[in-house]
Protein backbone atom coordinates (compact mmCIF):
# COMPACT_ATOMS: atom_id res chain seq x y z
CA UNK A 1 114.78 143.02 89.04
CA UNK A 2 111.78 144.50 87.82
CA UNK A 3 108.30 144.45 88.67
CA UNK A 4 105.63 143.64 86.83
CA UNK A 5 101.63 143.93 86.96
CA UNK A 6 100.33 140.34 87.26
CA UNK A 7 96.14 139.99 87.50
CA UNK A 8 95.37 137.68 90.23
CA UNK A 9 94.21 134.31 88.55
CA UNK A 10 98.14 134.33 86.85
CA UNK A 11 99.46 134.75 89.70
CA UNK A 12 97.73 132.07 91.47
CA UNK A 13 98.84 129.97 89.12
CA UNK A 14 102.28 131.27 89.16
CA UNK A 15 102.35 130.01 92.74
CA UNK A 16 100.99 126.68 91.99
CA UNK A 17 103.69 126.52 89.77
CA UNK A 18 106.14 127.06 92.22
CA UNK A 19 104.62 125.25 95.26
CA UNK A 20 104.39 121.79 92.54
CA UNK A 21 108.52 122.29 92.09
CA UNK A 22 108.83 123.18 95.61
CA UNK A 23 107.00 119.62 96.62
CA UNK A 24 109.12 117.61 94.26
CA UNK A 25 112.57 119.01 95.88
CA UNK A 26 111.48 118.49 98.88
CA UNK A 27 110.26 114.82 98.02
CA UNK A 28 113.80 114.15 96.27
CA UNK A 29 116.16 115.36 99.21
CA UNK A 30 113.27 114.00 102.18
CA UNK A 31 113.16 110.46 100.47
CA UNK A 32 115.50 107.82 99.06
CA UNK A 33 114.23 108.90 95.59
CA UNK A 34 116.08 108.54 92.76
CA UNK A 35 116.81 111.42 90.15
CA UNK A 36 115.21 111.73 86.92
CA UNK A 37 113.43 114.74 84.71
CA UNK A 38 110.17 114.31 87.22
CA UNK A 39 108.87 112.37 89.96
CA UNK A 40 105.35 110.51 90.21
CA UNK A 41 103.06 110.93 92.21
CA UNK A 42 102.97 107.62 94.50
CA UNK A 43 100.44 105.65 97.29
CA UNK A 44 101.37 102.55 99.35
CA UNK A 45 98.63 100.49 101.00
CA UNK A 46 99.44 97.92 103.88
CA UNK A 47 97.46 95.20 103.52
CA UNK A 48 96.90 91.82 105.26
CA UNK A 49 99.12 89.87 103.48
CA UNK A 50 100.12 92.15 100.49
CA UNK A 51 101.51 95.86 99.98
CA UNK A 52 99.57 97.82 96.99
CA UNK A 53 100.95 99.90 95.10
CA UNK A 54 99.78 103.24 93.19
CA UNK A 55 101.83 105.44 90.97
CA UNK A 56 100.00 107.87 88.78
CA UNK A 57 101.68 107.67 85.22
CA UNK A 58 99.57 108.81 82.41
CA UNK A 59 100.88 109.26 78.90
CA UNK A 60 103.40 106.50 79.53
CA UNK A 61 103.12 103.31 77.89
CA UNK A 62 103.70 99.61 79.23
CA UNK A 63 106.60 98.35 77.43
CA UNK A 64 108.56 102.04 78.77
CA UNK A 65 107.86 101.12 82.65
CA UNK A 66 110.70 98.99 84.55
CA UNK A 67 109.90 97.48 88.01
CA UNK A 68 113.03 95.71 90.41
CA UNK A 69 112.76 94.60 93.93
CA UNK A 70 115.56 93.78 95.79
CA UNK A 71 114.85 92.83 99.41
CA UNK A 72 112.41 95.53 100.78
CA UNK A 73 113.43 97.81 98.35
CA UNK A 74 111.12 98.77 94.62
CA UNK A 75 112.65 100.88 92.37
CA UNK A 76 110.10 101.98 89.81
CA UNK A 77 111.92 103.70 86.51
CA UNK A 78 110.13 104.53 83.18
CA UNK A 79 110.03 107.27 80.12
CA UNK A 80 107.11 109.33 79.42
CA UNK A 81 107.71 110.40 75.47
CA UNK A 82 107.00 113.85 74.27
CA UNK A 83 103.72 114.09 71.90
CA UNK A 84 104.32 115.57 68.50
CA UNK A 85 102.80 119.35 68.02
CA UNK A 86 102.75 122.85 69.52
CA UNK A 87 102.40 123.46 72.90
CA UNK A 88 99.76 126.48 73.92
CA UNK A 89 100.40 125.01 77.53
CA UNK A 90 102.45 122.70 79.08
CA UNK A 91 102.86 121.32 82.65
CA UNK A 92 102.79 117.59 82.23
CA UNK A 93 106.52 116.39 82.84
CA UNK A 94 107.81 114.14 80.40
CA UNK A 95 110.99 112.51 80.20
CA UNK A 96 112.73 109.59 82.30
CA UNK A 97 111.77 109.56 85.93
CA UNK A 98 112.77 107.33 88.98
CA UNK A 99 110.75 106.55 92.35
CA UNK A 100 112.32 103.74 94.80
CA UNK A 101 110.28 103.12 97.81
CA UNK A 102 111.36 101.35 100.84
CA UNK A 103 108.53 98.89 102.11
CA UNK A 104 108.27 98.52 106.08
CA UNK A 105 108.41 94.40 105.82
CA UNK A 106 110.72 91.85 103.58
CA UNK A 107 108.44 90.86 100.88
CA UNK A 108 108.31 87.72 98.86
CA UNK A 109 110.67 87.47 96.19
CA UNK A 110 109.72 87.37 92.91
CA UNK A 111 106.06 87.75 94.20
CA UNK A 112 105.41 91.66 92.43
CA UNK A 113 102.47 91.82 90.00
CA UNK A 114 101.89 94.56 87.93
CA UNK A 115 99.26 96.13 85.48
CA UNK A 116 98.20 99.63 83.65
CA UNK A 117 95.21 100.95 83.65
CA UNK A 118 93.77 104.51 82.96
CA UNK A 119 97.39 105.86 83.32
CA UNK A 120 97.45 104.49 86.67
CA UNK A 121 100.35 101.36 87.45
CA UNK A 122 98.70 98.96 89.91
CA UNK A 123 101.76 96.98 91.90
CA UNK A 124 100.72 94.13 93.97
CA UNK A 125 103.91 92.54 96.09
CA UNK A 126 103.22 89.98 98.18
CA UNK A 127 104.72 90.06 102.29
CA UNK A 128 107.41 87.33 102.98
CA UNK A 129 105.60 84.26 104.11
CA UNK A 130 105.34 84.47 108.36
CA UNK A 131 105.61 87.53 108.56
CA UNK A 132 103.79 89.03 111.71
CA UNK A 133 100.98 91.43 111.06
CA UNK A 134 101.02 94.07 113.45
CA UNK A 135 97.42 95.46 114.59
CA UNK A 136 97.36 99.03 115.15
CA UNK A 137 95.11 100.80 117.67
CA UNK A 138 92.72 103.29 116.76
């Protein structure tokens, strides 16, 4: 191995680099998550009768996204297509990625609505009909 002079603004972002790969491991083999070239990045709000859901994917177009639910279970899948030209830089993933996310409640079948905007995919699924909602204390 040898050792090379590195000023300190490339290796900061050497480190970035490996703390972003480091975070998606650890995502993949802490989660259910499902395998693909590159991960998401993901937020679920609980609301009072509804779970929203926020998954950063810009680049990727409409008609590439896929969306199932099966019981509590969402598995988000979709393709983000490499732009034509050469790279000076590159650290946006591209390629097919995967996410599933387990809810906490059954939902509503059939009840997911979803729309893209500003690269950002906006999933609304609806909780099953009776379900409790439990007040947390502050």
């Amino acid at each position: 191995m040898s050792l090379e002079r590195l000023d300190r603004w490339e290796a900061l972002e050497r480190l970035g680099e490996l703390k972003k790969r480091l975070d998606e491991l650890a995502r993949r083999y802490a989660g259910e998550e499902g395998f693909g070239q590159w991960m998401p990045d993901v937020d679920i709000l609980e609301e009072d009768d509804h779970y929203l859901i926020l998954l950063d994917v810009p680049g990727v177009k409409p008609e590439d996204l896929e969306l199932y639910e099966e019981g509590r279970t969402l598995t988000l899948a979709g393709i983000r297509h490499p732009r034509e030209g050469q790279y000076l830089k590159r650290e946006r993933p591209e390629g097919y990625f995967q996410r599933v996310i387990v809810l906490p409640e059954p939902v509503a079948e059939g009840s997911a609505e979803a729309s893209l905007k500003n690269g950002v995919l906006e999933i609304r699924i609806a909780k099953r009909p009776g379900q409790r909602v439990q007040v947390r204390p502050e």
